[in-house]
C-alpha atoms as a PDB file:
ATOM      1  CA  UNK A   1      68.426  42.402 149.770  1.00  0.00           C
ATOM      2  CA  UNK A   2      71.618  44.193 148.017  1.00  0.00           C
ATOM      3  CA  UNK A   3      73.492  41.213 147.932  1.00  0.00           C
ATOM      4  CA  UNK A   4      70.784  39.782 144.875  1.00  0.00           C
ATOM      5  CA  UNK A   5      70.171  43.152 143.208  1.00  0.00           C
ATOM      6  CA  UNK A   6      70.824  42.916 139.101  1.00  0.00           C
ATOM      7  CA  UNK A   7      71.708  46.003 136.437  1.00  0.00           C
ATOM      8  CA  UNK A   8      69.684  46.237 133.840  1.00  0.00           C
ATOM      9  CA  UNK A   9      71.194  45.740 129.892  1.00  0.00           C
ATOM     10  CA  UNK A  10      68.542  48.722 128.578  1.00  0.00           C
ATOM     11  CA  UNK A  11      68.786  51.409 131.406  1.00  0.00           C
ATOM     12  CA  UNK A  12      71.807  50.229 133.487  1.00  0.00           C
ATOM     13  CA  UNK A  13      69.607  51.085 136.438  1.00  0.00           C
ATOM     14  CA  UNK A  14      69.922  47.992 139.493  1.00  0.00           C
ATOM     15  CA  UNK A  15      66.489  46.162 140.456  1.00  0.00           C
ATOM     16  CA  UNK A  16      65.645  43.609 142.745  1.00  0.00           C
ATOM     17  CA  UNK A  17      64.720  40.081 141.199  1.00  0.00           C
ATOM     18  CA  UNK A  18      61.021  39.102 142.698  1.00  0.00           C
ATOM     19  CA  UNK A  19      60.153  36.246 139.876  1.00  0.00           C
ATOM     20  CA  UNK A  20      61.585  34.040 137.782  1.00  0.00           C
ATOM     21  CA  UNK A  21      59.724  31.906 135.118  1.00  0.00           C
ATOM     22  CA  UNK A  22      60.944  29.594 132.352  1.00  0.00           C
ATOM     23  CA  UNK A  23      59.303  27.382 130.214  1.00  0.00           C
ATOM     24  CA  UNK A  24      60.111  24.620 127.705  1.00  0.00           C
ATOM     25  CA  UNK A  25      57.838  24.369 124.830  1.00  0.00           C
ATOM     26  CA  UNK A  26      56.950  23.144 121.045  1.00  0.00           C
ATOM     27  CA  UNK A  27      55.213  25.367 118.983  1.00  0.00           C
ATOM     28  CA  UNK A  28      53.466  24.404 115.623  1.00  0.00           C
ATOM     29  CA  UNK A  29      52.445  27.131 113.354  1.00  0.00           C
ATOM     30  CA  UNK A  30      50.808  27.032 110.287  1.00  0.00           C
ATOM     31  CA  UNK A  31      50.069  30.034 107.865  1.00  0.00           C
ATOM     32  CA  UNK A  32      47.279  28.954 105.322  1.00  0.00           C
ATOM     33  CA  UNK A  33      44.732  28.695 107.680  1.00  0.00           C
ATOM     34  CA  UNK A  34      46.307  30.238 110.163  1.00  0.00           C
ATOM     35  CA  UNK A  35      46.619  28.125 113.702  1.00  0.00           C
ATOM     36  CA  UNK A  36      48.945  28.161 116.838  1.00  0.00           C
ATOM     37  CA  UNK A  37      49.562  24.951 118.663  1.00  0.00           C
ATOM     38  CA  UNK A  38      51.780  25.083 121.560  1.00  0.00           C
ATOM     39  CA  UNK A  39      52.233  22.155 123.871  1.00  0.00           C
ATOM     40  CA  UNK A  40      54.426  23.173 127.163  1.00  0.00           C
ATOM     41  CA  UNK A  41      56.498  20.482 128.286  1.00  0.00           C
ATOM     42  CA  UNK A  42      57.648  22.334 131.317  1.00  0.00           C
ATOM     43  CA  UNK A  43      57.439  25.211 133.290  1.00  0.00           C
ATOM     44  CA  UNK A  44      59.153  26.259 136.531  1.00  0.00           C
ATOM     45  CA  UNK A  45      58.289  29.655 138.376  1.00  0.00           C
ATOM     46  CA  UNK A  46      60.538  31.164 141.460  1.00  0.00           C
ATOM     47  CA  UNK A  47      60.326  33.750 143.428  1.00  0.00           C
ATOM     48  CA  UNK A  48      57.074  35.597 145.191  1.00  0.00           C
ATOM     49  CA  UNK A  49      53.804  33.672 144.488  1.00  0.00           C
ATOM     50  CA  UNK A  50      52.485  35.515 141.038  1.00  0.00           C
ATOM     51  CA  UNK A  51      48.864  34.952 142.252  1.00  0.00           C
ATOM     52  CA  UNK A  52      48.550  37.258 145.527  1.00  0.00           C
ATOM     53  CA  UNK A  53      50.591  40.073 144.047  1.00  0.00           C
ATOM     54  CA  UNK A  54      51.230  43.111 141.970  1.00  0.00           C
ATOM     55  CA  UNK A  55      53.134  41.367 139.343  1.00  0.00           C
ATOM     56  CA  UNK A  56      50.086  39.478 138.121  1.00  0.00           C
ATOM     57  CA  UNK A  57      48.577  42.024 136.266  1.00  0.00           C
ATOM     58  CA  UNK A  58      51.571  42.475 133.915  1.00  0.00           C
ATOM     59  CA  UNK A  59      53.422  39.083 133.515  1.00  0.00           C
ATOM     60  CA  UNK A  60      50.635  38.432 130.673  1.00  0.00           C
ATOM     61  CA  UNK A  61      51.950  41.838 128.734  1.00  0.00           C
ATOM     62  CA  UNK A  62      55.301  40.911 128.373  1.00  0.00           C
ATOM     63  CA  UNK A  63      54.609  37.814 126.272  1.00  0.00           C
ATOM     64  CA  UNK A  64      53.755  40.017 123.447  1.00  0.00           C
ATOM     65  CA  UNK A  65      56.503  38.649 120.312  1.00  0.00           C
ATOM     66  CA  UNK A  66      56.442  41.693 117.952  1.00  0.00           C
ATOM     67  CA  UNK A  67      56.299  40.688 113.916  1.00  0.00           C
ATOM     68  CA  UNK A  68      58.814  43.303 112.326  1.00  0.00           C
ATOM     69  CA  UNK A  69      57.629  42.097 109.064  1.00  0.00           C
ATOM     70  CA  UNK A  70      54.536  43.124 109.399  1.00  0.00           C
ATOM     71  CA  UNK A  71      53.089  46.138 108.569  1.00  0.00           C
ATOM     72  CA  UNK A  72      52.099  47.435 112.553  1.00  0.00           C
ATOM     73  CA  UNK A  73      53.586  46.579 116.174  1.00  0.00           C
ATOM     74  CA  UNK A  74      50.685  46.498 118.459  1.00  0.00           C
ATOM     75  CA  UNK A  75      51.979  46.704 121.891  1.00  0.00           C
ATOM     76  CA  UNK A  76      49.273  47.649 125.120  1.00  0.00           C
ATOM     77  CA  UNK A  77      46.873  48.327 122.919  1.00  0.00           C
ATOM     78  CA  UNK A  78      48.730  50.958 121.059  1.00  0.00           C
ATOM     79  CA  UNK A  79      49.871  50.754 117.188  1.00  0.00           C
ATOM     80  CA  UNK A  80      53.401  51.368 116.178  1.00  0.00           C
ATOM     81  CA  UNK A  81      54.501  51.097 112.459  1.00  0.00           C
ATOM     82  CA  UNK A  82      57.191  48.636 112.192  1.00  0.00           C
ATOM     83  CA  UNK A  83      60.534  50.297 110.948  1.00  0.00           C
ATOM     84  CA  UNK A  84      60.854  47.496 108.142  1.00  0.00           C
ATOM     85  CA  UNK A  85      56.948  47.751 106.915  1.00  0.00           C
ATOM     86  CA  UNK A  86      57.133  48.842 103.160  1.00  0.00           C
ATOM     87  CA  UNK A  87      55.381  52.632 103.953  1.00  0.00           C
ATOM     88  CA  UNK A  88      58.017  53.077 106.575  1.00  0.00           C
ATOM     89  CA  UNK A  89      59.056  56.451 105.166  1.00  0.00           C
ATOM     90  CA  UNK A  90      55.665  57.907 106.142  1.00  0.00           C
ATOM     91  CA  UNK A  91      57.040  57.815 109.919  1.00  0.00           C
ATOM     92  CA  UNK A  92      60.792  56.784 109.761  1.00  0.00           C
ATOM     93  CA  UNK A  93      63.801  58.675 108.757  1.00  0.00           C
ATOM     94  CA  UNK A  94      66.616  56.189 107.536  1.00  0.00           C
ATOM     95  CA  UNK A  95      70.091  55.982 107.933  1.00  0.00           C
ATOM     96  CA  UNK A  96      72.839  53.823 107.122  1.00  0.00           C
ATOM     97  CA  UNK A  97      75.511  54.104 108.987  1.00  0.00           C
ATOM     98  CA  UNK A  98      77.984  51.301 108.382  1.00  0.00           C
ATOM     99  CA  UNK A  99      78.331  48.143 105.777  1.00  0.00           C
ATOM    100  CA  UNK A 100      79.633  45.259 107.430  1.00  0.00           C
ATOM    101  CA  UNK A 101      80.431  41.382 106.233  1.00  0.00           C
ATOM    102  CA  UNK A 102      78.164  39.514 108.726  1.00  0.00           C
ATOM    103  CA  UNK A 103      78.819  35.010 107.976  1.00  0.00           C
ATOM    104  CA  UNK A 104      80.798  36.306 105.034  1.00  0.00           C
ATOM    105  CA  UNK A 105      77.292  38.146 103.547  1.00  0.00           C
ATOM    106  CA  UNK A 106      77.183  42.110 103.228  1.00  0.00           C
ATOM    107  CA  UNK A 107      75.162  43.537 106.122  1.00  0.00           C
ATOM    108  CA  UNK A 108      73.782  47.626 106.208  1.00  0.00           C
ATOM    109  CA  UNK A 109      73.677  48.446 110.252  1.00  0.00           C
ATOM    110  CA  UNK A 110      70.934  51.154 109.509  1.00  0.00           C
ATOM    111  CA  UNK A 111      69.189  53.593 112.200  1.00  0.00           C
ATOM    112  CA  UNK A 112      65.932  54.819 111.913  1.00  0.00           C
ATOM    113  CA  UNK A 113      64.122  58.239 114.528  1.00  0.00           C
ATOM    114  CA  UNK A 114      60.843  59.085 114.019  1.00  0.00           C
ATOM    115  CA  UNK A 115      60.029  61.357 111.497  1.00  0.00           C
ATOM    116  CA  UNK A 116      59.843  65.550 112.517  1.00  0.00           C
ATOM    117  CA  UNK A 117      56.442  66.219 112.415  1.00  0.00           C
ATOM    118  CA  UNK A 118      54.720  62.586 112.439  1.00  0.00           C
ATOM    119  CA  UNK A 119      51.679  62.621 114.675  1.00  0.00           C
ATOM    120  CA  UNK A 120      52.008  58.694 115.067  1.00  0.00           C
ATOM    121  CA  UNK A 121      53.803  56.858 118.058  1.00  0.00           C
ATOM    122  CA  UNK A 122      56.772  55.496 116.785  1.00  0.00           C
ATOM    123  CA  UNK A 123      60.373  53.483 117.769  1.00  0.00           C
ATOM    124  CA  UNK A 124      63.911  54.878 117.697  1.00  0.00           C
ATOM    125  CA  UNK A 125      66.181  52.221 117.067  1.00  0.00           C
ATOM    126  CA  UNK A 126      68.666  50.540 114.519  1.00  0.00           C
ATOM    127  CA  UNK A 127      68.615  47.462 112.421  1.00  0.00           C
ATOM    128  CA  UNK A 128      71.070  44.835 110.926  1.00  0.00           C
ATOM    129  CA  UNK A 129      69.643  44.114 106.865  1.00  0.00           C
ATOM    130  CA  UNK A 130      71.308  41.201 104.616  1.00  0.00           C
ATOM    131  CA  UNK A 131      72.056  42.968 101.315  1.00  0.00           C
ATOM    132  CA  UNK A 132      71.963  39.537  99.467  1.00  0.00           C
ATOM    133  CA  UNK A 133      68.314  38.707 100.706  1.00  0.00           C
ATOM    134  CA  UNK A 134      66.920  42.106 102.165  1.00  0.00           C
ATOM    135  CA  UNK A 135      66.528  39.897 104.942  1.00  0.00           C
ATOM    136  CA  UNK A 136      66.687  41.702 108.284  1.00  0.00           C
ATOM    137  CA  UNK A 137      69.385  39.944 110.744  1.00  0.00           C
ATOM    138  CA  UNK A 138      68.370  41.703 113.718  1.00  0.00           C
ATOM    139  CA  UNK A 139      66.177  44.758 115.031  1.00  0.00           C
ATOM    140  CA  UNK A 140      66.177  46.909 118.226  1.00  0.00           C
ATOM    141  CA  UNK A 141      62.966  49.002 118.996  1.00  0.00           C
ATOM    142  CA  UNK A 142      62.610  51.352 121.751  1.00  0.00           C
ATOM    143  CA  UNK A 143      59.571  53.479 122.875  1.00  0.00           C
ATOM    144  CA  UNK A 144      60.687  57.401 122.634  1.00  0.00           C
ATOM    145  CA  UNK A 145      61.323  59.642 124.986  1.00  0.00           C
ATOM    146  CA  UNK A 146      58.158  61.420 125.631  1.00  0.00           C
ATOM    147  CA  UNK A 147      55.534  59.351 124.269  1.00  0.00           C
ATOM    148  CA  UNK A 148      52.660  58.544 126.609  1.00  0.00           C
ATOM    149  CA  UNK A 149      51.513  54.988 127.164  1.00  0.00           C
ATOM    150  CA  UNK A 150      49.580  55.190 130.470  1.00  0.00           C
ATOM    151  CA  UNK A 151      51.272  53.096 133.020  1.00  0.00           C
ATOM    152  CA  UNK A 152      54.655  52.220 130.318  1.00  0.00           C
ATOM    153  CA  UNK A 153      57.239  53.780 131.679  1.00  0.00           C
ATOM    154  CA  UNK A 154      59.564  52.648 129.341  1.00  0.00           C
ATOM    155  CA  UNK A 155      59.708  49.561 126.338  1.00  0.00           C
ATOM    156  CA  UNK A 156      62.186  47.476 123.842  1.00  0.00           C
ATOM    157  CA  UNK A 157      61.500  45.313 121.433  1.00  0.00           C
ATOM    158  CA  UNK A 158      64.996  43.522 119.710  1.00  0.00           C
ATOM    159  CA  UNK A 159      64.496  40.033 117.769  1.00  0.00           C
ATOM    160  CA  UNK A 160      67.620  38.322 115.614  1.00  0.00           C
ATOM    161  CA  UNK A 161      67.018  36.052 113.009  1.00  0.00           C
ATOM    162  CA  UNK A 162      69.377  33.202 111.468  1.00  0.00           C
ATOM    163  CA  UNK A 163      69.730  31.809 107.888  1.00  0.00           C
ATOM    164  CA  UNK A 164      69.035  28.153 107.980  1.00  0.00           C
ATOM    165  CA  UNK A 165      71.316  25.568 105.152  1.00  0.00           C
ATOM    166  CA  UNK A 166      68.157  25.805 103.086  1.00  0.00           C
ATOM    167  CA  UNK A 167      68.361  29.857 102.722  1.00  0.00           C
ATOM    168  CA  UNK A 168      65.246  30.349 104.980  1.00  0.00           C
ATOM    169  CA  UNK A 169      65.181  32.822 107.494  1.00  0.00           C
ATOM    170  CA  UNK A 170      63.871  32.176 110.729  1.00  0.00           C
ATOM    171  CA  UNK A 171      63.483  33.471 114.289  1.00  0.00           C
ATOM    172  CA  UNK A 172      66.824  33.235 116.726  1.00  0.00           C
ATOM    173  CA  UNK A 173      65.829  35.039 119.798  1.00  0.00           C
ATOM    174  CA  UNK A 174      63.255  37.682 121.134  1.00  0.00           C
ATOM    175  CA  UNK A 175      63.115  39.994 123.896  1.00  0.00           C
ATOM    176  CA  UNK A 176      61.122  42.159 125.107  1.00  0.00           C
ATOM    177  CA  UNK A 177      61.377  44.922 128.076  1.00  0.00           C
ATOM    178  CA  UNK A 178      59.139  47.383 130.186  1.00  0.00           C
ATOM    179  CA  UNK A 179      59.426  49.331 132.819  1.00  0.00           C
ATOM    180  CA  UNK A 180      55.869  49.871 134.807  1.00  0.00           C
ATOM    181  CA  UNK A 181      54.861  52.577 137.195  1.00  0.00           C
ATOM    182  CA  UNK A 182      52.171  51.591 139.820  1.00  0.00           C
ATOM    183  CA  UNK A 183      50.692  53.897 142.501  1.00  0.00           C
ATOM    184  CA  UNK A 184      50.826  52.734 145.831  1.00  0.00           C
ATOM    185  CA  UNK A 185      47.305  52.022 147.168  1.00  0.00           C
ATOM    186  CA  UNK A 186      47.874  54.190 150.427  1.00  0.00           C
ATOM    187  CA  UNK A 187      49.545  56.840 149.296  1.00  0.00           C
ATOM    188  CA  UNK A 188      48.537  57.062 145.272  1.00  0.00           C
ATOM    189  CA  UNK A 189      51.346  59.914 145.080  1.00  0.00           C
ATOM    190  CA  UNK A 190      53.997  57.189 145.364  1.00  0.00           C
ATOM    191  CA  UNK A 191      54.984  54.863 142.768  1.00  0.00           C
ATOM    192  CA  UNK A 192      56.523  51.265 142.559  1.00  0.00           C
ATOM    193  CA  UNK A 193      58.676  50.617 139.690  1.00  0.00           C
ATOM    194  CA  UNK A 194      58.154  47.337 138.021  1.00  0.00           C
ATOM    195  CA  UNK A 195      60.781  46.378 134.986  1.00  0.00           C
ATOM    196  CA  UNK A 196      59.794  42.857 133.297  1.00  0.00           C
ATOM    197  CA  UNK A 197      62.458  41.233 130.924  1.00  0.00           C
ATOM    198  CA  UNK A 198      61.287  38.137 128.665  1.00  0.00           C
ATOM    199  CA  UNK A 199      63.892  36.557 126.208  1.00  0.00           C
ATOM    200  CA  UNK A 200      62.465  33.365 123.892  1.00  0.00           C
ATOM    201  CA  UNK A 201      65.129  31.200 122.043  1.00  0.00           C
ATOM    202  CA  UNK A 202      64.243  29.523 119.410  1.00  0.00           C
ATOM    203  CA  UNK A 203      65.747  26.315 118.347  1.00  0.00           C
ATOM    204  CA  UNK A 204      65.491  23.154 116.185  1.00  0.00           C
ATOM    205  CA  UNK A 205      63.151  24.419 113.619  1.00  0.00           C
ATOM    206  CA  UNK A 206      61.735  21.745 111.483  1.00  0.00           C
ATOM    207  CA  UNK A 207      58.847  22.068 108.343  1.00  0.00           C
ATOM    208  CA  UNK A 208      56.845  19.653 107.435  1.00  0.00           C
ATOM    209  CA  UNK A 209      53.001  19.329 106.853  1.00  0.00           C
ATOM    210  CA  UNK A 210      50.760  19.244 109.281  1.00  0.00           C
ATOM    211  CA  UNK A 211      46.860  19.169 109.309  1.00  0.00           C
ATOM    212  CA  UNK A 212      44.971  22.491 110.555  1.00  0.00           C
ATOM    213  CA  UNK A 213      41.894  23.681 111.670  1.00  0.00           C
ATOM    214  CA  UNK A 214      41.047  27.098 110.246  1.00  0.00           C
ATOM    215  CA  UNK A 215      41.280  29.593 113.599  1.00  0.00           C
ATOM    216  CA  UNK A 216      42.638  26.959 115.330  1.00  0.00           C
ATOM    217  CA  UNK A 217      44.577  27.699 118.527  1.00  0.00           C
ATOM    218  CA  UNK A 218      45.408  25.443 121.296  1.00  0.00           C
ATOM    219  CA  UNK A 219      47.652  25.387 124.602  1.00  0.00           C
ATOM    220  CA  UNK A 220      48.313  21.875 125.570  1.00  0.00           C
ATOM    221  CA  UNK A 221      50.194  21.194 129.095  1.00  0.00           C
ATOM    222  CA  UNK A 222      51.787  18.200 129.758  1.00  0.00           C
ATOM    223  CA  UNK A 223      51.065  16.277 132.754  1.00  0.00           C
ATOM    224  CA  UNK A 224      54.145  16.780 135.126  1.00  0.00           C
ATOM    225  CA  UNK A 225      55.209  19.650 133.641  1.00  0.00           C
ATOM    226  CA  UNK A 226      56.199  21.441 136.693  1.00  0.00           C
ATOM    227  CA  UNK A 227      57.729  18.358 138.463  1.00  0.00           C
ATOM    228  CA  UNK A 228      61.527  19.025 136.453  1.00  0.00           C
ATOM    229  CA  UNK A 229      64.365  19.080 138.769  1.00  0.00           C
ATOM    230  CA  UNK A 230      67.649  21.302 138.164  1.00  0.00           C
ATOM    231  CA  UNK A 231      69.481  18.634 136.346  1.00  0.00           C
ATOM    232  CA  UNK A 232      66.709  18.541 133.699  1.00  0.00           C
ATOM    233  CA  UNK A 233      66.636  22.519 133.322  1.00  0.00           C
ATOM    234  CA  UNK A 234      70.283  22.607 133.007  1.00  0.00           C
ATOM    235  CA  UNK A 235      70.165  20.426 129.849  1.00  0.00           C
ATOM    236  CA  UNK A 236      66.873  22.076 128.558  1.00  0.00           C
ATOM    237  CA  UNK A 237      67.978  25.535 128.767  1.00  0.00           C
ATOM    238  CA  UNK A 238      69.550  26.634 125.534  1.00  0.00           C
END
Protein backbone atom coordinates (compact mmCIF):
# COMPACT_ATOMS: atom_id res chain seq x y z
CA UNK A 1 0.00 0.00 0.00
CA UNK A 2 2.96 2.65 0.83
CA UNK A 3 4.70 1.94 -2.15
CA UNK A 4 1.53 3.95 -4.29
CA UNK A 5 0.80 6.58 -1.64
CA UNK A 6 0.84 10.41 -3.29
CA UNK A 7 1.43 14.06 -1.36
CA UNK A 8 -0.94 16.30 -1.85
CA UNK A 9 -0.04 20.00 -3.76
CA UNK A 10 -2.75 21.91 -1.19
CA UNK A 11 -2.00 20.23 2.26
CA UNK A 12 1.25 18.27 1.61
CA UNK A 13 -0.47 15.54 3.58
CA UNK A 14 0.18 11.67 1.68
CA UNK A 15 -3.14 9.72 0.56
CA UNK A 16 -3.73 6.61 -1.00
CA UNK A 17 -4.99 6.72 -4.75
CA UNK A 18 -8.46 4.53 -4.86
CA UNK A 19 -9.83 6.06 -8.42
CA UNK A 20 -8.79 7.43 -11.31
CA UNK A 21 -11.09 8.95 -14.05
CA UNK A 22 -10.36 10.88 -17.25
CA UNK A 23 -12.37 11.90 -19.91
CA UNK A 24 -12.03 13.39 -23.41
CA UNK A 25 -14.71 15.70 -24.42
CA UNK A 26 -16.18 18.69 -26.77
CA UNK A 27 -18.12 21.16 -25.23
CA UNK A 28 -20.37 23.73 -27.12
CA UNK A 29 -21.61 26.66 -25.24
CA UNK A 30 -23.68 29.27 -26.23
CA UNK A 31 -24.66 32.47 -24.16
CA UNK A 32 -27.82 34.11 -25.80
CA UNK A 33 -30.01 31.51 -25.05
CA UNK A 34 -28.04 29.93 -22.89
CA UNK A 35 -27.29 25.95 -23.72
CA UNK A 36 -24.53 23.33 -22.82
CA UNK A 37 -23.77 20.61 -25.27
CA UNK A 38 -21.15 18.23 -24.36
CA UNK A 39 -20.46 15.13 -26.37
CA UNK A 40 -17.78 12.69 -24.49
CA UNK A 41 -15.66 10.98 -26.80
CA UNK A 42 -14.02 8.94 -24.14
CA UNK A 43 -13.84 8.06 -20.76
CA UNK A 44 -11.64 5.62 -18.83
CA UNK A 45 -12.11 4.96 -14.96
CA UNK A 46 -9.39 2.89 -12.69
CA UNK A 47 -9.23 1.92 -9.59
CA UNK A 48 -12.12 0.51 -6.99
CA UNK A 49 -15.52 0.09 -8.77
CA UNK A 50 -17.27 3.77 -8.09
CA UNK A 51 -20.69 2.00 -7.92
CA UNK A 52 -20.45 -0.30 -4.63
CA UNK A 53 -18.55 2.30 -2.65
CA UNK A 54 -18.11 5.36 -0.55
CA UNK A 55 -16.67 7.44 -3.22
CA UNK A 56 -19.93 7.55 -5.15
CA UNK A 57 -21.60 9.96 -3.26
CA UNK A 58 -18.97 12.68 -3.87
CA UNK A 59 -17.31 12.12 -7.34
CA UNK A 60 -20.50 14.19 -8.68
CA UNK A 61 -19.37 17.33 -6.24
CA UNK A 62 -16.14 17.77 -7.50
CA UNK A 63 -17.23 18.57 -11.06
CA UNK A 64 -18.41 21.85 -9.87
CA UNK A 65 -16.20 24.64 -12.43
CA UNK A 66 -16.50 27.88 -10.36
CA UNK A 67 -17.26 31.27 -12.64
CA UNK A 68 -14.91 33.96 -10.93
CA UNK A 69 -16.60 36.44 -13.06
CA UNK A 70 -19.57 36.09 -11.73
CA UNK A 71 -21.02 37.72 -9.06
CA UNK A 72 -21.38 34.33 -6.42
CA UNK A 73 -19.41 30.85 -6.14
CA UNK A 74 -21.95 28.34 -5.21
CA UNK A 75 -20.16 25.37 -3.97
CA UNK A 76 -22.34 22.36 -1.78
CA UNK A 77 -25.01 24.34 -1.68
CA UNK A 78 -23.35 27.20 0.01
CA UNK A 79 -22.79 30.88 -1.57
CA UNK A 80 -19.43 32.47 -1.62
CA UNK A 81 -18.89 35.98 -3.22
CA UNK A 82 -16.35 35.72 -5.83
CA UNK A 83 -13.17 37.86 -4.97
CA UNK A 84 -13.36 39.55 -8.56
CA UNK A 85 -17.39 40.29 -8.41
CA UNK A 86 -17.72 44.19 -8.67
CA UNK A 87 -19.20 44.53 -4.70
CA UNK A 88 -16.20 42.57 -3.62
CA UNK A 89 -15.26 45.17 -1.01
CA UNK A 90 -18.43 44.34 0.96
CA UNK A 91 -16.52 40.97 2.03
CA UNK A 92 -12.87 41.23 0.70
CA UNK A 93 -9.97 43.19 1.90
CA UNK A 94 -7.45 43.82 -1.08
CA UNK A 95 -3.97 43.82 -1.42
CA UNK A 96 -1.44 44.17 -3.94
CA UNK A 97 1.48 42.87 -3.27
CA UNK A 98 3.74 42.78 -6.31
CA UNK A 99 3.60 44.16 -10.17
CA UNK A 100 5.03 41.79 -12.43
CA UNK A 101 5.51 41.67 -16.54
CA UNK A 102 3.57 38.43 -17.27
CA UNK A 103 3.95 37.66 -21.80
CA UNK A 104 5.53 41.09 -21.74
CA UNK A 105 1.91 42.67 -20.22
CA UNK A 106 1.89 44.32 -16.60
CA UNK A 107 0.36 41.86 -14.12
CA UNK A 108 -0.85 43.01 -10.14
CA UNK A 109 -0.34 39.52 -8.01
CA UNK A 110 -3.07 40.80 -5.49
CA UNK A 111 -4.32 38.91 -2.16
CA UNK A 112 -7.54 39.19 -0.84
CA UNK A 113 -8.83 37.71 3.40
CA UNK A 114 -12.12 38.06 4.29
CA UNK A 115 -13.21 41.09 5.64
CA UNK A 116 -13.11 41.56 9.93
CA UNK A 117 -16.46 41.46 10.80
CA UNK A 118 -18.29 39.97 7.54
CA UNK A 119 -20.97 37.52 8.57
CA UNK A 120 -20.72 35.85 4.99
CA UNK A 121 -18.57 32.66 4.13
CA UNK A 122 -15.87 33.75 2.18
CA UNK A 123 -12.23 32.59 0.32
CA UNK A 124 -8.70 33.58 1.32
CA UNK A 125 -6.63 33.53 -1.57
CA UNK A 126 -4.60 35.64 -4.20
CA UNK A 127 -5.07 36.53 -7.79
CA UNK A 128 -2.94 37.32 -10.96
CA UNK A 129 -4.97 40.68 -12.88
CA UNK A 130 -3.75 41.98 -16.51
CA UNK A 131 -3.43 45.75 -16.02
CA UNK A 132 -3.91 46.28 -19.85
CA UNK A 133 -7.36 44.39 -19.91
CA UNK A 134 -8.41 44.02 -16.12
CA UNK A 135 -8.47 40.63 -17.23
CA UNK A 136 -7.77 38.16 -14.43
CA UNK A 137 -4.80 35.60 -15.47
CA UNK A 138 -5.32 33.31 -12.74
CA UNK A 139 -7.19 32.86 -9.26
CA UNK A 140 -6.65 30.63 -6.17
CA UNK A 141 -9.64 30.23 -3.68
CA UNK A 142 -9.52 28.43 -0.52
CA UNK A 143 -12.28 27.73 2.10
CA UNK A 144 -11.08 29.45 5.61
CA UNK A 145 -10.03 28.10 8.45
CA UNK A 146 -13.01 27.72 10.59
CA UNK A 147 -15.87 27.95 8.41
CA UNK A 148 -18.40 25.13 8.67
CA UNK A 149 -19.58 23.25 5.61
CA UNK A 150 -21.00 20.00 7.07
CA UNK A 151 -19.03 17.12 5.82
CA UNK A 152 -16.11 19.76 3.82
CA UNK A 153 -13.30 19.35 5.53
CA UNK A 154 -11.38 21.43 3.49
CA UNK A 155 -11.78 23.18 -0.43
CA UNK A 156 -9.76 25.10 -3.42
CA UNK A 157 -10.86 26.51 -6.21
CA UNK A 158 -7.72 27.94 -8.75
CA UNK A 159 -8.61 28.48 -12.63
CA UNK A 160 -5.90 30.29 -15.22
CA UNK A 161 -6.95 31.86 -18.17
CA UNK A 162 -4.94 32.61 -21.56
CA UNK A 163 -5.16 35.51 -24.09
CA UNK A 164 -5.95 34.08 -27.44
CA UNK A 165 -4.20 36.11 -31.00
CA UNK A 166 -7.61 37.72 -31.21
CA UNK A 167 -7.33 39.48 -27.55
CA UNK A 168 -10.06 37.15 -26.07
CA UNK A 169 -9.68 35.66 -22.90
CA UNK A 170 -10.52 32.26 -22.32
CA UNK A 171 -10.35 29.34 -19.88
CA UNK A 172 -6.70 27.41 -19.55
CA UNK A 173 -7.17 25.05 -16.75
CA UNK A 174 -9.43 24.39 -13.61
CA UNK A 175 -9.09 22.59 -10.50
CA UNK A 176 -10.81 21.96 -7.90
CA UNK A 177 -10.03 20.18 -4.33
CA UNK A 178 -11.86 18.78 -1.13
CA UNK A 179 -11.13 17.04 1.55
CA UNK A 180 -14.33 14.93 3.02
CA UNK A 181 -14.89 13.51 6.44
CA UNK A 182 -17.20 10.39 6.61
CA UNK A 183 -18.20 8.50 9.80
CA UNK A 184 -17.62 5.02 9.81
CA UNK A 185 -20.93 3.09 9.88
CA UNK A 186 -19.82 0.87 12.96
CA UNK A 187 -18.25 3.04 14.93
CA UNK A 188 -19.82 6.74 13.87
CA UNK A 189 -16.97 8.25 16.26
CA UNK A 190 -14.40 7.38 13.58
CA UNK A 191 -13.88 9.12 10.44
CA UNK A 192 -12.51 8.27 6.87
CA UNK A 193 -10.82 10.99 5.13
CA UNK A 194 -11.70 11.35 1.53
CA UNK A 195 -9.57 14.17 -0.60
CA UNK A 196 -10.91 14.41 -4.39
CA UNK A 197 -8.68 16.40 -6.93
CA UNK A 198 -10.27 17.29 -10.50
CA UNK A 199 -8.10 19.36 -13.02
CA UNK A 200 -9.96 20.24 -16.67
CA UNK A 201 -7.67 21.55 -19.54
CA UNK A 202 -8.99 23.31 -21.93
CA UNK A 203 -7.76 23.39 -25.42
CA UNK A 204 -8.44 24.28 -29.09
CA UNK A 205 -11.08 26.82 -28.57
CA UNK A 206 -12.88 27.71 -31.68
CA UNK A 207 -16.18 30.38 -32.20
CA UNK A 208 -18.38 30.15 -34.60
CA UNK A 209 -22.27 30.10 -34.79
CA UNK A 210 -24.14 27.53 -33.87
CA UNK A 211 -27.99 26.99 -33.61
CA UNK A 212 -29.57 26.73 -29.92
CA UNK A 213 -32.41 25.72 -28.18
CA UNK A 214 -33.34 28.11 -25.38
CA UNK A 215 -32.53 25.88 -21.94
CA UNK A 216 -31.03 23.53 -23.94
CA UNK A 217 -28.62 21.05 -22.33
CA UNK A 218 -27.47 17.80 -23.59
CA UNK A 219 -24.78 14.99 -22.71
CA UNK A 220 -24.10 12.96 -25.74
CA UNK A 221 -21.75 9.68 -25.35
CA UNK A 222 -20.19 8.24 -28.07
CA UNK A 223 -20.53 4.70 -28.81
CA UNK A 224 -17.12 3.05 -27.79
CA UNK A 225 -16.19 5.55 -25.68
CA UNK A 226 -14.70 3.45 -23.06
CA UNK A 227 -13.04 0.93 -25.49
CA UNK A 228 -9.55 3.50 -25.84
CA UNK A 229 -6.41 1.72 -25.25
CA UNK A 230 -3.17 3.46 -23.63
CA UNK A 231 -1.72 4.46 -26.90
CA UNK A 232 -4.85 6.55 -27.64
CA UNK A 233 -4.84 8.26 -24.03
CA UNK A 234 -1.27 9.04 -24.35
CA UNK A 235 -1.92 11.21 -27.45
CA UNK A 236 -5.31 12.57 -26.06
CA UNK A 237 -4.07 13.70 -22.84
CA UNK A 238 -2.95 17.28 -23.02
Amino acid sequence: VFDYTDTSSVDGRERLPVMFSETVAERWHTSNPESDVENVLANHISGVNRENNLLSQFTGSIHLRANFYKDFINSFGVNFPSPAQKNGLLYYDYYIVDTLLVDGRRTYQVRDHPKKGTTSPAFDGEMFVDTEDWALRSIKARLTRGQNMNWVRDMQLEAAYRRLDDSTWFYGTDRFYAEFSVSVLADSSKLISVLGNRTLEFSNPEFETRQAKPGQSIVDVTDGSALHDEAYWDSARP
